[in-house]
C-alpha atoms as a PDB file:
ATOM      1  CA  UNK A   1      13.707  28.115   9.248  1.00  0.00           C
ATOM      2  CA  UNK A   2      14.106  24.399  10.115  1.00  0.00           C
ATOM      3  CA  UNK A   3      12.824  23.001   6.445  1.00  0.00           C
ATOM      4  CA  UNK A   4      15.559  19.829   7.351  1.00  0.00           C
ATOM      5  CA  UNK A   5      13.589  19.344  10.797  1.00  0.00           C
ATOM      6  CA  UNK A   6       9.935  19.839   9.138  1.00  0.00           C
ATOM      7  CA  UNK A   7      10.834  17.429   6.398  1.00  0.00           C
ATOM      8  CA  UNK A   8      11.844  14.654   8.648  1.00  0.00           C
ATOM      9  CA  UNK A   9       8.483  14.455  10.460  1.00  0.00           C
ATOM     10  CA  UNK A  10       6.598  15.537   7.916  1.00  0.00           C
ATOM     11  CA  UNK A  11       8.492  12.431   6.027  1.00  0.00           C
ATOM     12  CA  UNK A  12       8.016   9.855   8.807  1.00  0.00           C
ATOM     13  CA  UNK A  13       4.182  11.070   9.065  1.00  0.00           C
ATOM     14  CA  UNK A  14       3.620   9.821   5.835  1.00  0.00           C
ATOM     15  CA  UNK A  15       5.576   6.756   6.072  1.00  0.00           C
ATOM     16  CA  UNK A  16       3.427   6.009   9.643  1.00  0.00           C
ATOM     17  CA  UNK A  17       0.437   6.558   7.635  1.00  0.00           C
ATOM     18  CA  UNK A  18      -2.661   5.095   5.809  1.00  0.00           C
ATOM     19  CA  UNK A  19      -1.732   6.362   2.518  1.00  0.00           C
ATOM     20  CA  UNK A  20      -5.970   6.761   2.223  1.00  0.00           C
ATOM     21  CA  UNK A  21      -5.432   9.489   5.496  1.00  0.00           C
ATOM     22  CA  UNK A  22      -6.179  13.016   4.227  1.00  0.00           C
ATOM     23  CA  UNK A  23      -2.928  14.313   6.741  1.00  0.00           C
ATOM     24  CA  UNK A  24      -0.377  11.687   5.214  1.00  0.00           C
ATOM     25  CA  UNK A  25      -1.648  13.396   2.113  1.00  0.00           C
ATOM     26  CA  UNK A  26      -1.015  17.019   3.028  1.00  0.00           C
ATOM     27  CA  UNK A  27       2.597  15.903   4.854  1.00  0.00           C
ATOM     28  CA  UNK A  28       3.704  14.497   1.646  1.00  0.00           C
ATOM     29  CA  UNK A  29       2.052  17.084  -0.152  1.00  0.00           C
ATOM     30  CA  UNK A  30       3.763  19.532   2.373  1.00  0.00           C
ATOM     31  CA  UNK A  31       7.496  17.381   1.691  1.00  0.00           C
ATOM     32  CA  UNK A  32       7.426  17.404  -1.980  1.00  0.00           C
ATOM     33  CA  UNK A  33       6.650  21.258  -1.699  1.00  0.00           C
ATOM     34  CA  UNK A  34       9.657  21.829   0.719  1.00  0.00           C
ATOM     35  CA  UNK A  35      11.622  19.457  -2.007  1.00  0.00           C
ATOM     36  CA  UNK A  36      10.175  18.398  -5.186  1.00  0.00           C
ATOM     37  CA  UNK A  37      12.618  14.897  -5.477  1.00  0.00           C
ATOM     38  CA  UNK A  38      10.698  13.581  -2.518  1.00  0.00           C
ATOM     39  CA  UNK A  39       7.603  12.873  -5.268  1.00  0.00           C
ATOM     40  CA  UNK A  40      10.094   9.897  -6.530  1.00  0.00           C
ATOM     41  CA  UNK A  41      10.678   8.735  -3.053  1.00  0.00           C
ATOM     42  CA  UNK A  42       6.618   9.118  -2.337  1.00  0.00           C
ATOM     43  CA  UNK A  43       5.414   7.213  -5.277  1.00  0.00           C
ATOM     44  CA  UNK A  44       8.201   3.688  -4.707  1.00  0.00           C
ATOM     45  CA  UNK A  45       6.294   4.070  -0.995  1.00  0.00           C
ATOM     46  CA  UNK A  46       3.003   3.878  -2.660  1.00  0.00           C
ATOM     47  CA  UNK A  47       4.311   1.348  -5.578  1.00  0.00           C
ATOM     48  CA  UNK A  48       5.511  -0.904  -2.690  1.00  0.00           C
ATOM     49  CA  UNK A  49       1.861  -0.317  -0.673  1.00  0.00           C
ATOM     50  CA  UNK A  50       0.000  -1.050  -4.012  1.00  0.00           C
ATOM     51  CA  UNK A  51       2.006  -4.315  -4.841  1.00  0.00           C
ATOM     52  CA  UNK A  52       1.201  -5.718  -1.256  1.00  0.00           C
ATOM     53  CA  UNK A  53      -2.504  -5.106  -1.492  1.00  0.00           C
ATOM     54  CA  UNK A  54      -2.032  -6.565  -5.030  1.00  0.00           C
ATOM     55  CA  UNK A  55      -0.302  -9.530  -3.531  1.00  0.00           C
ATOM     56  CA  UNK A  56      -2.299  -9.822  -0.578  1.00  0.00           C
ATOM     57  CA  UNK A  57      -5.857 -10.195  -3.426  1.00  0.00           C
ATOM     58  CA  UNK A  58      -3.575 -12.553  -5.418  1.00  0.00           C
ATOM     59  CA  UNK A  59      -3.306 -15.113  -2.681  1.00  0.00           C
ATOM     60  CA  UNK A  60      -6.668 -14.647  -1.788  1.00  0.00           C
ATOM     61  CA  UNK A  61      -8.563 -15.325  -4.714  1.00  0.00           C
ATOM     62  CA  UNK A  62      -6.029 -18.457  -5.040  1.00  0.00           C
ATOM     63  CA  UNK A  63      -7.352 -19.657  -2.145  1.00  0.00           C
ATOM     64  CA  UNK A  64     -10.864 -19.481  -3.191  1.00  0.00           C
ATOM     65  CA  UNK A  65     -10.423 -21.323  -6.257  1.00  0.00           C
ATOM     66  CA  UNK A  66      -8.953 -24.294  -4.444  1.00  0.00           C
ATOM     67  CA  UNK A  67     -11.914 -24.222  -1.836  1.00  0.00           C
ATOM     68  CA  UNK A  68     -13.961 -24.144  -5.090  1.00  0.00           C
ATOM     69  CA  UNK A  69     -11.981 -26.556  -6.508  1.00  0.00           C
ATOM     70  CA  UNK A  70     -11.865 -29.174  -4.036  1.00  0.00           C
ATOM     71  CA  UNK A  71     -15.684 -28.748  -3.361  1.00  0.00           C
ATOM     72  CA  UNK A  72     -16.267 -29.372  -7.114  1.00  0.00           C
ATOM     73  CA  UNK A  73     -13.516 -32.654  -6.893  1.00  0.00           C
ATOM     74  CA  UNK A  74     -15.664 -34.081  -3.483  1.00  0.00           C
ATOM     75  CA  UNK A  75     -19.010 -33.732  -5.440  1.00  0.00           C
ATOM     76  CA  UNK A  76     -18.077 -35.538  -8.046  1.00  0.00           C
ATOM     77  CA  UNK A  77     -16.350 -38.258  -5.961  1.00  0.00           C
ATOM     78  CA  UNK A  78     -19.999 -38.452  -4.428  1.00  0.00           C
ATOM     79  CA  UNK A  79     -21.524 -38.979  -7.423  1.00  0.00           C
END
């Protein structure tokens, strides 16, 4: 009889969560039963999630090629 109450911590366990965590699944699975307009809400937390991992990969590889780059530039200085 508290669906407001449920939804709240059922909404900040999947915020608090690993997204990969089988219960952040079921309390967002449990939220967008109790109120299908949290899938929108759900999703931009996963969009934003995605986009830092995405991010996060981006910079790396960057940084890889310049360590490959500049080991390339010093062996040819060498030679």
């Amino acid at each position: 009889g508290k669906n407001d109450k449920a939804a709240e911590y059922f909404k900040r366990r999947y915020e608090r969560g690993n997204p990969d965590d089988g219960w952040a699944q079921k309390a967002k699975d449990e939220l967008i039963r109790m109120n299908p307009e949290y899938a929108d809400w759900a999703r931009s937390l996963e969009a934003e999630a995605l986009n830092r991992k995405l991010v996060a990969k981006s910079r790396q590889e960057f940084h890889e090629r310049m360590v490959q780059s500049q080991e390339h530039l010093a062996k040819g200085e060498r030679h």
